[in-house]
Protein backbone atom coordinates (compact mmCIF):
# COMPACT_ATOMS: atom_id res chain seq x y z
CA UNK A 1 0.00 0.00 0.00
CA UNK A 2 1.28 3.11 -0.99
CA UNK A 3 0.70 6.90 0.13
CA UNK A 4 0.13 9.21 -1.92
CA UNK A 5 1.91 12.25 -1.15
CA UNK A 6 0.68 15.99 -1.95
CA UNK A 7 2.57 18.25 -3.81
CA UNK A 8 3.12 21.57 -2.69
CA UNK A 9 1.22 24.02 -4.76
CA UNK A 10 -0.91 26.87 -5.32
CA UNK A 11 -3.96 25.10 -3.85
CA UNK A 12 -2.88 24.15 -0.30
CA UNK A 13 -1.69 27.73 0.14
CA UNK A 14 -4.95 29.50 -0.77
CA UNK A 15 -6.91 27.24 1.72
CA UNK A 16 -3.93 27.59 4.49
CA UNK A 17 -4.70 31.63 3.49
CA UNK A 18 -8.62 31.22 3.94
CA UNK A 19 -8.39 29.13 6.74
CA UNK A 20 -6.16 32.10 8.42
CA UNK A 21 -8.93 34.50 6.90
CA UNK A 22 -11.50 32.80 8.64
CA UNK A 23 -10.81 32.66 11.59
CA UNK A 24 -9.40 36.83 11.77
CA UNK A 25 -13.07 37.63 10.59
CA UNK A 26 -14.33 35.42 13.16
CA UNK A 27 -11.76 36.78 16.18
CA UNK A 28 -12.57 40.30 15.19
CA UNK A 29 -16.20 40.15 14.77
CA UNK A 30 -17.26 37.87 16.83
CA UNK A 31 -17.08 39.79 20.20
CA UNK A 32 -19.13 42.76 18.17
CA UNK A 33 -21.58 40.22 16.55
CA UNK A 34 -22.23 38.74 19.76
CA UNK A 35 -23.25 41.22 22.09
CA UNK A 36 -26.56 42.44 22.06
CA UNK A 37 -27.61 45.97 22.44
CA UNK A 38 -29.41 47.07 25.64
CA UNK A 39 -33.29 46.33 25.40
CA UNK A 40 -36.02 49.09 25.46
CA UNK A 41 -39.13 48.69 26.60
CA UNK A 42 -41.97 50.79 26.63
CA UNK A 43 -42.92 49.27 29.95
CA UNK A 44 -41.59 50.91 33.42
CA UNK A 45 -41.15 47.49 34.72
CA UNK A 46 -40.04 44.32 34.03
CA UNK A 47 -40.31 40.23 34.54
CA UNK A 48 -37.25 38.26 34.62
CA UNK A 49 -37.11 34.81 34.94
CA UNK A 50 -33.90 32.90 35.74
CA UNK A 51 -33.05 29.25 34.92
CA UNK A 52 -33.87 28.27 38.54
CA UNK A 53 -37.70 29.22 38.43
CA UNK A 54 -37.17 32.43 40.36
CA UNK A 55 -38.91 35.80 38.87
CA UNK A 56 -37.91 39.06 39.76
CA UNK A 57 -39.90 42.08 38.65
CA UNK A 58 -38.18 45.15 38.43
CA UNK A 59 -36.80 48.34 36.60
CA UNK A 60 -33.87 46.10 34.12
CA UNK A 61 -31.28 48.80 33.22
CA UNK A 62 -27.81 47.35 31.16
CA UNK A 63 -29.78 44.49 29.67
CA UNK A 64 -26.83 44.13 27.08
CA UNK A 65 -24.18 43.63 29.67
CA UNK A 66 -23.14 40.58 31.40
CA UNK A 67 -24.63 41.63 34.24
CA UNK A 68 -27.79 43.64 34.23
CA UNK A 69 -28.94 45.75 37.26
CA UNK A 70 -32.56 45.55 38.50
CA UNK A 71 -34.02 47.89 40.31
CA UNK A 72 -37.09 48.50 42.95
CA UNK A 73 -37.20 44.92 42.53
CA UNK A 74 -40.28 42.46 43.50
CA UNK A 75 -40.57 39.23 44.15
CA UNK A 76 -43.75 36.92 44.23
CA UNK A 77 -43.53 34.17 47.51
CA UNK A 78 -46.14 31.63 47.46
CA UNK A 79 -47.55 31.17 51.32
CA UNK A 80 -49.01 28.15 52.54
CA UNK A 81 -51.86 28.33 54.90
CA UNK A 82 -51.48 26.25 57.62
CA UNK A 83 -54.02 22.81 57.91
CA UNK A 84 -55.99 24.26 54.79
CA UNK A 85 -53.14 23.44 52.51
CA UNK A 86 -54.32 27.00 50.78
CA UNK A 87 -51.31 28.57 48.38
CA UNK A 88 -51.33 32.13 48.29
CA UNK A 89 -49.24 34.33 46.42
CA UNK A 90 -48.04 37.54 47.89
CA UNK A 91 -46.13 40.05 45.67
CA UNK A 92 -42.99 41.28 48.32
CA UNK A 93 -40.23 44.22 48.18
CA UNK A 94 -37.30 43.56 47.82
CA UNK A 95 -35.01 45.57 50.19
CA UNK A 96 -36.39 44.86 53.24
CA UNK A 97 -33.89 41.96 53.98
CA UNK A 98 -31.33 42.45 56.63
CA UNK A 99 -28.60 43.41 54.10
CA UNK A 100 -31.15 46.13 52.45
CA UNK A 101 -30.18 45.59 49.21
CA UNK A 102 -31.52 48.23 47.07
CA UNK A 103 -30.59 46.49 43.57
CA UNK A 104 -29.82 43.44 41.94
CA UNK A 105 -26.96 42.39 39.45
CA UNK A 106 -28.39 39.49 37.79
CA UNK A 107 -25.93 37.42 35.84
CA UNK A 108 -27.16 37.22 32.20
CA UNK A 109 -26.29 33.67 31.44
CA UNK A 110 -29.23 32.60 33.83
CA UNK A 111 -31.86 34.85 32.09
CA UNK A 112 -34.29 33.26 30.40
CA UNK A 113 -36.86 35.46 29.67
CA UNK A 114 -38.20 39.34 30.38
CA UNK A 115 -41.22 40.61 29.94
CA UNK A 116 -42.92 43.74 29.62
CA UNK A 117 -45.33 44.15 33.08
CA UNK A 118 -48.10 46.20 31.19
CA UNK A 119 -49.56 49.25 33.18
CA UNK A 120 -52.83 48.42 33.24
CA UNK A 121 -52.29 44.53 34.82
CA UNK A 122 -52.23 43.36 38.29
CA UNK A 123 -49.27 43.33 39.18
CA UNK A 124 -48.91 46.94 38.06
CA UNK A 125 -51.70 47.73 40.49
CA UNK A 126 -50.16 45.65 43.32
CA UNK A 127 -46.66 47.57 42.75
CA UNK A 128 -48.40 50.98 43.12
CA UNK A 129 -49.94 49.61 46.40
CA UNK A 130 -46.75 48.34 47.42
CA UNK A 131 -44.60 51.74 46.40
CA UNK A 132 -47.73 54.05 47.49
CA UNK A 133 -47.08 55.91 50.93
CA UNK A 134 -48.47 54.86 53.75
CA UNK A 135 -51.89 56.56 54.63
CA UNK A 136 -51.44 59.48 57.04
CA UNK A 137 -53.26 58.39 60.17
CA UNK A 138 -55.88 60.60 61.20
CA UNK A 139 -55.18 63.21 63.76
CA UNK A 140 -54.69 61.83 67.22
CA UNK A 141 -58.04 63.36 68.97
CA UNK A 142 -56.35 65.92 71.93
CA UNK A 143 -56.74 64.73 75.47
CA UNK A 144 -60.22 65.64 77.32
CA UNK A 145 -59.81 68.49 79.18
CA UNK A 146 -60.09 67.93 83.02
CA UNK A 147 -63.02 68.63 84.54
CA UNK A 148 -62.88 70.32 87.63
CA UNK A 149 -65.21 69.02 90.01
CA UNK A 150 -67.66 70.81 92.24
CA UNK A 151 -65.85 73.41 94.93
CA UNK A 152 -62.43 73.05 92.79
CA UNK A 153 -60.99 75.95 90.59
CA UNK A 154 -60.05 75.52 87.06
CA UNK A 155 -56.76 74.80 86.49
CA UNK A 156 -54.21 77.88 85.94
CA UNK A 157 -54.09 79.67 82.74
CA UNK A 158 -57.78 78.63 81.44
């Protein structure tokens, strides 16, 4: 059995020169054909939902980096009640951990989806409720004034 041996010509060259060609175009415009510009949406907030199942709803600003920041950011935590094996979902704020976090960095490898949270939907309404502030209590009613009893003078400067 014999090999057959190539001769060295014009033809190896050219494809050793477009193989180098290649992979320049790909080096230098990869990185630029890669990264995605930063989202806009029309909405003021946001649903993200991560790999893991989590959702966060919040204001998503650098959506094209590696690393987008979220901000006055919500959560949804389902609640069971007790014996009655009732779910309930209740929409919290972030923030009021112990750390007091007051954004997120969410790492955009784990993103798999956002959303526009329209105006007009629920969970609009709940995060007005939630961002509203909090209802002045009425004016404490002032103490009774004493009431001197029979034989006693009023009390000084009244």
């Amino acid at each position: 059995m014999q090999l057959r041996r190539k001769a060295k010509g014009k033809g190896n060259r050219r494809s050793g020169t477009a193989v180098v060609l290649g992979i320049l175009a790909v080096l230098m415009l990869g990185p630029g054909c890669t990264r995605e510009a930063d989202l806009k949406f029309e909405s003021t907030y946001q649903a993200v939902v991560l790999d893991n199942g989590q959702v966060f709803i919040g204001k998503l600003e650098q959506s094209g980096s590696a690393y987008p920041l979220l901000r006055d950011v919500f959560y949804i935590q389902r609640l069971t009640e007790g014996d009655k094996k009732e779910v309930k979902n209740v929409l919290l704020k972030r923030g009021n951990e112990w750390h007091r976090p007051d954004y997120m960095r969410l790492n955009a490898r784990h993103i798999v989806m956002i959303e526009p949270v329209a105006p007009e939907s629920r969970m609009a309404l709940l995060i007005q409720e939630a961002n509203a502030p909090p209802a002045a209590a009425p004016p404490a009613a002032p103490p009774p004034a004493a009431i001197p009893k029979e034989g006693q003078k009023p009390p000084a400067g009244k």
